[in-house]
PDB file of N, CA and C in Angstrom:
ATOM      1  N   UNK A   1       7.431   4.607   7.116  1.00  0.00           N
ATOM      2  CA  UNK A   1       8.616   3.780   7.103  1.00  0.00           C
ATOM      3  C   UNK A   1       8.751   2.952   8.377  1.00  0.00           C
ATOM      4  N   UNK A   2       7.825   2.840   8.837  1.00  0.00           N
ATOM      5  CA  UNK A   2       8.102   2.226  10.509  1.00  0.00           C
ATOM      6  C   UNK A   2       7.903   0.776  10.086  1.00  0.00           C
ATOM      7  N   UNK A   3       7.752   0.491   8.997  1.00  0.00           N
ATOM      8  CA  UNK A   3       7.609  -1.095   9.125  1.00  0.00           C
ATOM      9  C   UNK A   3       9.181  -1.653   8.846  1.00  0.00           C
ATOM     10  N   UNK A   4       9.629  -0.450   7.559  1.00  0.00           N
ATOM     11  CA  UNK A   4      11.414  -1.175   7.723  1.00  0.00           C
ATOM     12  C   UNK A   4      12.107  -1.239   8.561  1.00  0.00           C
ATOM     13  N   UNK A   5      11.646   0.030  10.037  1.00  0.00           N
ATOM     14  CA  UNK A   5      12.259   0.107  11.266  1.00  0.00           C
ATOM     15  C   UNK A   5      11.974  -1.578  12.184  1.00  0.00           C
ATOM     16  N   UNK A   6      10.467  -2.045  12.337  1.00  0.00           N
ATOM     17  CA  UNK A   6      10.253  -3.095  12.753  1.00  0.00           C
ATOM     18  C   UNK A   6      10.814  -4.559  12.048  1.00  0.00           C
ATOM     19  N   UNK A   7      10.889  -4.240  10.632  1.00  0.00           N
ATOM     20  CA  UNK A   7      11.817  -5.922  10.406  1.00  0.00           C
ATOM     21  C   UNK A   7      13.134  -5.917  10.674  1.00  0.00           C
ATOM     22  N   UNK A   8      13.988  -5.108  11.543  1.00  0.00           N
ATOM     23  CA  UNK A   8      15.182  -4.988  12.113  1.00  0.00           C
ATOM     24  C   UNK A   8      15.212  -5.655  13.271  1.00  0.00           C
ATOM     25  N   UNK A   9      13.889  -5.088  14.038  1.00  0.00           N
ATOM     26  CA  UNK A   9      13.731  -5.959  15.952  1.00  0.00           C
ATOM     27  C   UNK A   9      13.308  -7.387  15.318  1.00  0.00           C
ATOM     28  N   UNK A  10      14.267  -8.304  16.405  1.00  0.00           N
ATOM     29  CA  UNK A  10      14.269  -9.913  16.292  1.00  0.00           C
ATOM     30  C   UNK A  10      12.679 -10.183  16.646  1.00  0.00           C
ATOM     31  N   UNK A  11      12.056  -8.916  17.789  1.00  0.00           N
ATOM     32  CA  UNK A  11      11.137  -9.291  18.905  1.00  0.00           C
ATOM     33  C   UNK A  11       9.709  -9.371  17.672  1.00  0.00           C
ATOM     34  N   UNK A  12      10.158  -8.229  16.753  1.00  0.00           N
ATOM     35  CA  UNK A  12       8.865  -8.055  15.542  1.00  0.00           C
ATOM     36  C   UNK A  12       8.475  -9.631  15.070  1.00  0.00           C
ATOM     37  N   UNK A  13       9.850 -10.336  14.608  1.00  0.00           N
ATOM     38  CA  UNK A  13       9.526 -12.003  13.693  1.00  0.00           C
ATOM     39  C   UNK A  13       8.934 -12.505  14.807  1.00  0.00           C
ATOM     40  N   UNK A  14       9.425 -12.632  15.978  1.00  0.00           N
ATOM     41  CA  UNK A  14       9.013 -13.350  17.031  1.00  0.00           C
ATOM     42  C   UNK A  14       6.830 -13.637  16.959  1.00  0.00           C
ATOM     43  N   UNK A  15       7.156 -12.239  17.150  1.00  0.00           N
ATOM     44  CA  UNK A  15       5.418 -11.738  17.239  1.00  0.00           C
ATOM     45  C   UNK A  15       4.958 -11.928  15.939  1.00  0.00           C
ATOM     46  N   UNK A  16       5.121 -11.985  14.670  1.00  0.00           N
ATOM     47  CA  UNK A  16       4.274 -12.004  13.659  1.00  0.00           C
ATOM     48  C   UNK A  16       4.153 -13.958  13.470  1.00  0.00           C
ATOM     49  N   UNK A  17       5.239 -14.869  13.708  1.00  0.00           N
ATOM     50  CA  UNK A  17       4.895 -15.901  14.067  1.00  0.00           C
ATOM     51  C   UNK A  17       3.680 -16.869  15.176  1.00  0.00           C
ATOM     52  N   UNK A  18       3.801 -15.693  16.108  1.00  0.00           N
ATOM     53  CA  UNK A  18       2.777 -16.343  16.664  1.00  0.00           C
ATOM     54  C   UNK A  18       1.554 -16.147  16.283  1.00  0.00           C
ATOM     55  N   UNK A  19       1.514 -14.554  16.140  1.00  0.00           N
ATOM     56  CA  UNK A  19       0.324 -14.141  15.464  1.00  0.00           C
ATOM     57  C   UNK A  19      -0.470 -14.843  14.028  1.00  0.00           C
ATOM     58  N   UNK A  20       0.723 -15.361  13.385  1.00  0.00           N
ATOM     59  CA  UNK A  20       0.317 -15.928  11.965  1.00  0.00           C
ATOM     60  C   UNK A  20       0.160 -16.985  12.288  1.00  0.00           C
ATOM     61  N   UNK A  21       0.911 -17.885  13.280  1.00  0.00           N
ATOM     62  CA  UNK A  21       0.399 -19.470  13.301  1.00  0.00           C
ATOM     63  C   UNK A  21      -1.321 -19.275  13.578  1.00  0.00           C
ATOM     64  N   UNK A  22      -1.083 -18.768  14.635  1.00  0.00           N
ATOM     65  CA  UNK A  22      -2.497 -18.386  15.133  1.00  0.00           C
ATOM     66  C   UNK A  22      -3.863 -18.105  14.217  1.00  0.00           C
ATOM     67  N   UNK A  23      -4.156 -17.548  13.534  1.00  0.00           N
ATOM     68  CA  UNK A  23      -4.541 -16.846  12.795  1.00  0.00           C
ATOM     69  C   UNK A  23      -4.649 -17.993  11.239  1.00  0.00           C
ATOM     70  N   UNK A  24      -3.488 -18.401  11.209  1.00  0.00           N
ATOM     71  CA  UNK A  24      -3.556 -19.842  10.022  1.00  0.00           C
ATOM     72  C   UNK A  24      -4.568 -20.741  10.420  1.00  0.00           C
ATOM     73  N   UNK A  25      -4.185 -21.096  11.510  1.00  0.00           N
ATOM     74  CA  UNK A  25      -5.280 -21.977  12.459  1.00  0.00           C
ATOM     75  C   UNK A  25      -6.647 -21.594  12.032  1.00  0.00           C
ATOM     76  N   UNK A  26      -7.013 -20.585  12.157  1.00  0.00           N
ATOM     77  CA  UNK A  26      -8.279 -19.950  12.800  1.00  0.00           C
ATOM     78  C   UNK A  26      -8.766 -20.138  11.303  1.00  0.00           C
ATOM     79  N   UNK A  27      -8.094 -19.887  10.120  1.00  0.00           N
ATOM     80  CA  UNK A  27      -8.360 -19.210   8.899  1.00  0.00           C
ATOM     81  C   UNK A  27      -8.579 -20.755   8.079  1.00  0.00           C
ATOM     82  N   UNK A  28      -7.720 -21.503   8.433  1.00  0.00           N
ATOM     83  CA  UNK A  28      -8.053 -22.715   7.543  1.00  0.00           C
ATOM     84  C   UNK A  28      -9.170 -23.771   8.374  1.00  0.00           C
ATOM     85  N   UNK A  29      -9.525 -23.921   9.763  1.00  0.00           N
ATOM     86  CA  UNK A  29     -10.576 -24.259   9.947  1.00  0.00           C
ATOM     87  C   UNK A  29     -11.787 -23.449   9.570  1.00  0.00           C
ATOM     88  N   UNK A  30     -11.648 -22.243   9.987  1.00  0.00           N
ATOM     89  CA  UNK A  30     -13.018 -21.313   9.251  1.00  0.00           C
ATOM     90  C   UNK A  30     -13.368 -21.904   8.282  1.00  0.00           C
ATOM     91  N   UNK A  31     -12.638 -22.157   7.073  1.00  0.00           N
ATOM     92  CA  UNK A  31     -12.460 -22.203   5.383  1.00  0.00           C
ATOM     93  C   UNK A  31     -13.513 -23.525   5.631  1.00  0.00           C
ATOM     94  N   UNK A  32     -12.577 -24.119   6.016  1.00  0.00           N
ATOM     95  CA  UNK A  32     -13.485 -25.826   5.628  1.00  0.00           C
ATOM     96  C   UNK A  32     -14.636 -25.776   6.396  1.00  0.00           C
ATOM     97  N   UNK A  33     -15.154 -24.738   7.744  1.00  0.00           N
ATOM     98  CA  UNK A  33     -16.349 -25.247   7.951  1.00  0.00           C
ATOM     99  C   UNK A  33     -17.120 -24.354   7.178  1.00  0.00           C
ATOM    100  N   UNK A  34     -17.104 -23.231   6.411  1.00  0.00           N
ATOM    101  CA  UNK A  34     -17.661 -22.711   5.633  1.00  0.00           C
ATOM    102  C   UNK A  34     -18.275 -23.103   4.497  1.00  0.00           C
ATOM    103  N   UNK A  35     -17.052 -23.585   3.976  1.00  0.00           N
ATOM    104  CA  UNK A  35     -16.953 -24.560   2.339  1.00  0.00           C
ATOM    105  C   UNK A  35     -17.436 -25.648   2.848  1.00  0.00           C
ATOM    106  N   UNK A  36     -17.303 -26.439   3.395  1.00  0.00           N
ATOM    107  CA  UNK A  36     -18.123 -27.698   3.647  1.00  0.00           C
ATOM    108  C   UNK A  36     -18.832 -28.265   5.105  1.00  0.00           C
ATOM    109  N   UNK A  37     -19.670 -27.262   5.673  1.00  0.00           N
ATOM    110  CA  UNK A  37     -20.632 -27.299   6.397  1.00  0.00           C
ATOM    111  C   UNK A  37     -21.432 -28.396   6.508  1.00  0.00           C
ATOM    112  N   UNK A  38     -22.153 -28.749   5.570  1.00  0.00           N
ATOM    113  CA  UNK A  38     -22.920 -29.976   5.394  1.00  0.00           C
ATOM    114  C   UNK A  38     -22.272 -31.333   5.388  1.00  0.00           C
ATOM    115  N   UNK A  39     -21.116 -31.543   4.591  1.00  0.00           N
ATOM    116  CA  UNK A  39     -20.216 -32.438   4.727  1.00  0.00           C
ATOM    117  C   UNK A  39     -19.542 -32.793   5.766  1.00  0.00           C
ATOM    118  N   UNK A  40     -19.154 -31.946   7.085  1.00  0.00           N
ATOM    119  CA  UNK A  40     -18.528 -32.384   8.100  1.00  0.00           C
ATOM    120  C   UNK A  40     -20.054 -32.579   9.249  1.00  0.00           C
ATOM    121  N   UNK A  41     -20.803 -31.821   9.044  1.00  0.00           N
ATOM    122  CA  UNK A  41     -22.281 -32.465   9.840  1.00  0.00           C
ATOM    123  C   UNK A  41     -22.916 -33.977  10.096  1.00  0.00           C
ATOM    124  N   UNK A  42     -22.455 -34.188   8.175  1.00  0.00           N
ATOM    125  CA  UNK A  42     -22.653 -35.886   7.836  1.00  0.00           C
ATOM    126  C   UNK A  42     -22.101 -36.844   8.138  1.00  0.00           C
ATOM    127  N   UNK A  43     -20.793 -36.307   8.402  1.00  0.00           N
ATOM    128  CA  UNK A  43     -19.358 -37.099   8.188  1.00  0.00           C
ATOM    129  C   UNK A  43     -18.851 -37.329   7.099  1.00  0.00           C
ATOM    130  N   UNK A  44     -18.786 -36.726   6.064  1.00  0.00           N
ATOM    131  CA  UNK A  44     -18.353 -37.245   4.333  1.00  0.00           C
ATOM    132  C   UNK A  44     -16.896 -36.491   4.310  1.00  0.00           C
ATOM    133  N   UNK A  45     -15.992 -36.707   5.124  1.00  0.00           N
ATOM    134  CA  UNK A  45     -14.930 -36.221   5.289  1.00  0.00           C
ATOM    135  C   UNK A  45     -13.837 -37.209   3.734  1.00  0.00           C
ATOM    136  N   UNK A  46     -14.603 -37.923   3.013  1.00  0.00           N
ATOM    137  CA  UNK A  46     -14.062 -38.312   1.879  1.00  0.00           C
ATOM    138  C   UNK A  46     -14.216 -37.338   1.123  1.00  0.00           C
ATOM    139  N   UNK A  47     -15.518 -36.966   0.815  1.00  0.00           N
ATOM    140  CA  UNK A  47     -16.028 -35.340  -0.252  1.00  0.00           C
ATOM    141  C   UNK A  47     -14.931 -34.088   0.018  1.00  0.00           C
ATOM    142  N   UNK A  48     -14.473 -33.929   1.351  1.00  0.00           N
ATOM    143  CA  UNK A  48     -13.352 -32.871   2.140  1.00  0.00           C
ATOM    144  C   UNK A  48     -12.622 -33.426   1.121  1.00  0.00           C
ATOM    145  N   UNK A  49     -11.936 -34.137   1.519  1.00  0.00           N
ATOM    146  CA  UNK A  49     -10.443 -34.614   1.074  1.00  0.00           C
ATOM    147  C   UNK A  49     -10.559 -34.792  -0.343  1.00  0.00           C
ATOM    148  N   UNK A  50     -11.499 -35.068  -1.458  1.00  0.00           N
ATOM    149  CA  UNK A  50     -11.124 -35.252  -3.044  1.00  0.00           C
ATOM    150  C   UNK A  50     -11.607 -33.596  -2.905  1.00  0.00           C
ATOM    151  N   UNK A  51     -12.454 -32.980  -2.361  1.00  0.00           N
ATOM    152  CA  UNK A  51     -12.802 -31.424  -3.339  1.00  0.00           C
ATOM    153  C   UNK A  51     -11.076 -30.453  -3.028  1.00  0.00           C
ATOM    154  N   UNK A  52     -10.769 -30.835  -1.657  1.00  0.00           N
ATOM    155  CA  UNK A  52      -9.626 -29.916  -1.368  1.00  0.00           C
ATOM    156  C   UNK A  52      -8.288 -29.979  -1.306  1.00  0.00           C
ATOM    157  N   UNK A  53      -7.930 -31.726  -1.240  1.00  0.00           N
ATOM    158  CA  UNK A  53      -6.293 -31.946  -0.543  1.00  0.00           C
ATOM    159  C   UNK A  53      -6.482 -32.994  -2.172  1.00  0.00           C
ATOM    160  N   UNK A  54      -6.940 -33.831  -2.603  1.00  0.00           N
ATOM    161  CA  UNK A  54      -6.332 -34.954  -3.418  1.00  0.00           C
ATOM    162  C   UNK A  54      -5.699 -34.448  -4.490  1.00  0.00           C
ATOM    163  N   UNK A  55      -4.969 -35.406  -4.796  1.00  0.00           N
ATOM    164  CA  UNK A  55      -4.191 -34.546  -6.337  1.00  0.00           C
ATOM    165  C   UNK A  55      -3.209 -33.601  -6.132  1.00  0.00           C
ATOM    166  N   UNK A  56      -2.395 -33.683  -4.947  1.00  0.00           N
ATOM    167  CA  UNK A  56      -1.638 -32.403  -4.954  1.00  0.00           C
ATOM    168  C   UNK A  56      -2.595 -31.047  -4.776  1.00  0.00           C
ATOM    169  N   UNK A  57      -3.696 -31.127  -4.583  1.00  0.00           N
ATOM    170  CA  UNK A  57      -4.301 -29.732  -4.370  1.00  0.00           C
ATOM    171  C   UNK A  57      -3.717 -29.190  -3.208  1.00  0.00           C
ATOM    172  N   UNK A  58      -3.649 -29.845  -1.591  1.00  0.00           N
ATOM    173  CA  UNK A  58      -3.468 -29.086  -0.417  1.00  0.00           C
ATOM    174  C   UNK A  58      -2.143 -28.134  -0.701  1.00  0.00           C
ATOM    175  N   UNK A  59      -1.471 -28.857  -1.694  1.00  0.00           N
ATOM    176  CA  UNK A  59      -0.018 -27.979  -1.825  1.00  0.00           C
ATOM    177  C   UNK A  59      -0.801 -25.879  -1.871  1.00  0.00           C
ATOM    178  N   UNK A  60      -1.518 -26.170  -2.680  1.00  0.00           N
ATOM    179  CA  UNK A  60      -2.242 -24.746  -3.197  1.00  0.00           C
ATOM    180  C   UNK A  60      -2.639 -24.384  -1.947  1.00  0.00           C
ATOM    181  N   UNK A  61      -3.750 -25.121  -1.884  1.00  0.00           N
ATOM    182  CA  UNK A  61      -4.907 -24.350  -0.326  1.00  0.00           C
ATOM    183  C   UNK A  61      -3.845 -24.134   0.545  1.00  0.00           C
ATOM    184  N   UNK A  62      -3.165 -24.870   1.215  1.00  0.00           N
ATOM    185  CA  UNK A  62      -2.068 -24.299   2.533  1.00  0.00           C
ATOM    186  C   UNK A  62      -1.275 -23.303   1.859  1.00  0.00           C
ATOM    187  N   UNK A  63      -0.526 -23.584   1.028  1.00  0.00           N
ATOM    188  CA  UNK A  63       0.034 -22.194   0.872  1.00  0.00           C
ATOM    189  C   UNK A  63      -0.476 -21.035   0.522  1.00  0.00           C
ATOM    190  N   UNK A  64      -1.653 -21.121  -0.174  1.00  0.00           N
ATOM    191  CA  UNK A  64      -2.365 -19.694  -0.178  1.00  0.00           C
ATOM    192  C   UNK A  64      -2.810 -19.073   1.096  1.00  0.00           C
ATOM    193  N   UNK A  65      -3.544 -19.460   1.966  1.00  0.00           N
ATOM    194  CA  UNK A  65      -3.404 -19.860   3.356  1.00  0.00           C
ATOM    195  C   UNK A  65      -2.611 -19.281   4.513  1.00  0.00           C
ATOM    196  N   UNK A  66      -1.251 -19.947   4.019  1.00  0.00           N
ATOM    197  CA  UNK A  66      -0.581 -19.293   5.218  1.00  0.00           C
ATOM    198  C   UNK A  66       0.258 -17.755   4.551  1.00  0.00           C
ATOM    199  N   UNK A  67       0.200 -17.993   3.011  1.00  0.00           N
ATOM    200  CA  UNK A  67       0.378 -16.567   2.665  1.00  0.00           C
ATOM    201  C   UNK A  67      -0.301 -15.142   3.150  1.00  0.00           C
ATOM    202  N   UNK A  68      -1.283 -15.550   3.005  1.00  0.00           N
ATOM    203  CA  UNK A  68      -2.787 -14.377   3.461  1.00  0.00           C
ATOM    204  C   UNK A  68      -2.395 -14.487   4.776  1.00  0.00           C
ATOM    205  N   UNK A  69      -2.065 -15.484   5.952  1.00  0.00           N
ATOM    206  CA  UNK A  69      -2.082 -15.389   7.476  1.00  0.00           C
ATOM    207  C   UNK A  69      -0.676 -14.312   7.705  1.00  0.00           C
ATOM    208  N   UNK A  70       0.610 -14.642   6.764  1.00  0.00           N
ATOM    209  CA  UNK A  70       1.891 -14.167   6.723  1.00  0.00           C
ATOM    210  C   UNK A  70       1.612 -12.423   6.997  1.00  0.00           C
ATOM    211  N   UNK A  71       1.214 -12.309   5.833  1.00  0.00           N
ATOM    212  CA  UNK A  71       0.577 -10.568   5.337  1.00  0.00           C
ATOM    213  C   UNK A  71      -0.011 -10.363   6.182  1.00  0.00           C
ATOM    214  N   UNK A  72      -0.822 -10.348   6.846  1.00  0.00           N
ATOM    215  CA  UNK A  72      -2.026 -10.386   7.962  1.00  0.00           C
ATOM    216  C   UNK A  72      -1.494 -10.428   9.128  1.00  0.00           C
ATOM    217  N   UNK A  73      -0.249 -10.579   9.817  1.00  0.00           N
ATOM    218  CA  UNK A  73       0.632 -10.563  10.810  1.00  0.00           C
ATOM    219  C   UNK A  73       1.610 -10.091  10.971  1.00  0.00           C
ATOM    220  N   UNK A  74       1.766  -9.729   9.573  1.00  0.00           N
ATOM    221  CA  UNK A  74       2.929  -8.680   9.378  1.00  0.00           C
ATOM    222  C   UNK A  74       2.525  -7.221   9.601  1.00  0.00           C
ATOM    223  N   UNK A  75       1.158  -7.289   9.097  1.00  0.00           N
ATOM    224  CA  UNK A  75       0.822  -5.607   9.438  1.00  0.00           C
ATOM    225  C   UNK A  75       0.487  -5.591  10.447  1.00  0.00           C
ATOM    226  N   UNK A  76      -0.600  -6.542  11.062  1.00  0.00           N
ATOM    227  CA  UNK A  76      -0.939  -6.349  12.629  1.00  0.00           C
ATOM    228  C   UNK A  76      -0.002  -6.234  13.404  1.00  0.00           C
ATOM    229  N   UNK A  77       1.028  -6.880  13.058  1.00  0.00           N
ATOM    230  CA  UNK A  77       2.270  -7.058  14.339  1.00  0.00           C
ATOM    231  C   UNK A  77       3.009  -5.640  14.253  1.00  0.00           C
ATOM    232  N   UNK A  78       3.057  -4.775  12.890  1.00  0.00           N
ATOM    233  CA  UNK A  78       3.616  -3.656  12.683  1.00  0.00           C
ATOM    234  C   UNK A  78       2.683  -2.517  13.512  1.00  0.00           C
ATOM    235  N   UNK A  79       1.438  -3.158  13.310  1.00  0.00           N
ATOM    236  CA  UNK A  79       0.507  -1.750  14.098  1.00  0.00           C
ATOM    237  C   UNK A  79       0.690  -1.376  15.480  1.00  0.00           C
ATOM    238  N   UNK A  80       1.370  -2.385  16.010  1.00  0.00           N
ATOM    239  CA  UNK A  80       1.415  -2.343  17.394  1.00  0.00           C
ATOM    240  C   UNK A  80       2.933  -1.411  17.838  1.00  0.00           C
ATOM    241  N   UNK A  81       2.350  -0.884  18.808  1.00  0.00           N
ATOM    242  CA  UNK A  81       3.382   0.166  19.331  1.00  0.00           C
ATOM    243  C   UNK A  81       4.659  -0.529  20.291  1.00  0.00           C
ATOM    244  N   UNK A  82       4.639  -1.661  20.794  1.00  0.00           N
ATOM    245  CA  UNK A  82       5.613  -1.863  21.269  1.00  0.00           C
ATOM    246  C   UNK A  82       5.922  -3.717  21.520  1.00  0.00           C
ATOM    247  N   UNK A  83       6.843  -3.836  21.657  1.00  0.00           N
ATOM    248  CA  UNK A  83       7.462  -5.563  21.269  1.00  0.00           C
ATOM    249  C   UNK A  83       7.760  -6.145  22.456  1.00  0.00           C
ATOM    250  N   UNK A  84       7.901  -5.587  23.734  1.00  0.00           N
ATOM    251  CA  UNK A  84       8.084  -5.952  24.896  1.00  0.00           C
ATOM    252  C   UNK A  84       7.579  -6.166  25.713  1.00  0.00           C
ATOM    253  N   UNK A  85       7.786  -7.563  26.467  1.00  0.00           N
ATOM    254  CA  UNK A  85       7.068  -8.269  27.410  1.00  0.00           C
ATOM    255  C   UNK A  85       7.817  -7.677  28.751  1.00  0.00           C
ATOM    256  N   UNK A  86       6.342  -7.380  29.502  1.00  0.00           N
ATOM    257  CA  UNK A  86       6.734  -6.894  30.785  1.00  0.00           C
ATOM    258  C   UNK A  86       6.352  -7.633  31.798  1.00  0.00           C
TER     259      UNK A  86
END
């Protein structure tokens, strides 16, 4: 139950924000140099943009995205034993 104890401290949101911006960052550049390796080598940053963002797609990819980063900062930030900066 220590995680319902931690979404009570203000200091917990504090920390899972940074942690998740962070971590969004990290997770959606990973993605695209993974998925399109060859394409950003070339420069075909047009091929990027119709396979992933056109059409209303980015709506999907970012929010799936920062969902997985959300979850992912919520527990890390819960694992940690204490919220205070010394």
């Amino acid at each position: 139950m220590r995680i319902l104890e931690d979404i009570k401290n203000p200091n917990y949101w504090v920390r899972v924000l940074q942690l998740g911006t962070i971590f969004f960052v990290i997770f959606v550049g990973l993605s695209l140099i993974i998925s399109h390796f060859n394409q950003i080598i070339s420069g075909e940053f047009a091929v990027i943009y119709q396979d992933e963002f056109s059409n209303g797609k980015w709506i999907e990819y970012f929010l799936v995205k920062a969902a997985i980063s959300f979850v992912y900062a919520m527990y890390m930030t819960s694992r940690r034993k204490n919220f205070k900066r010394e």
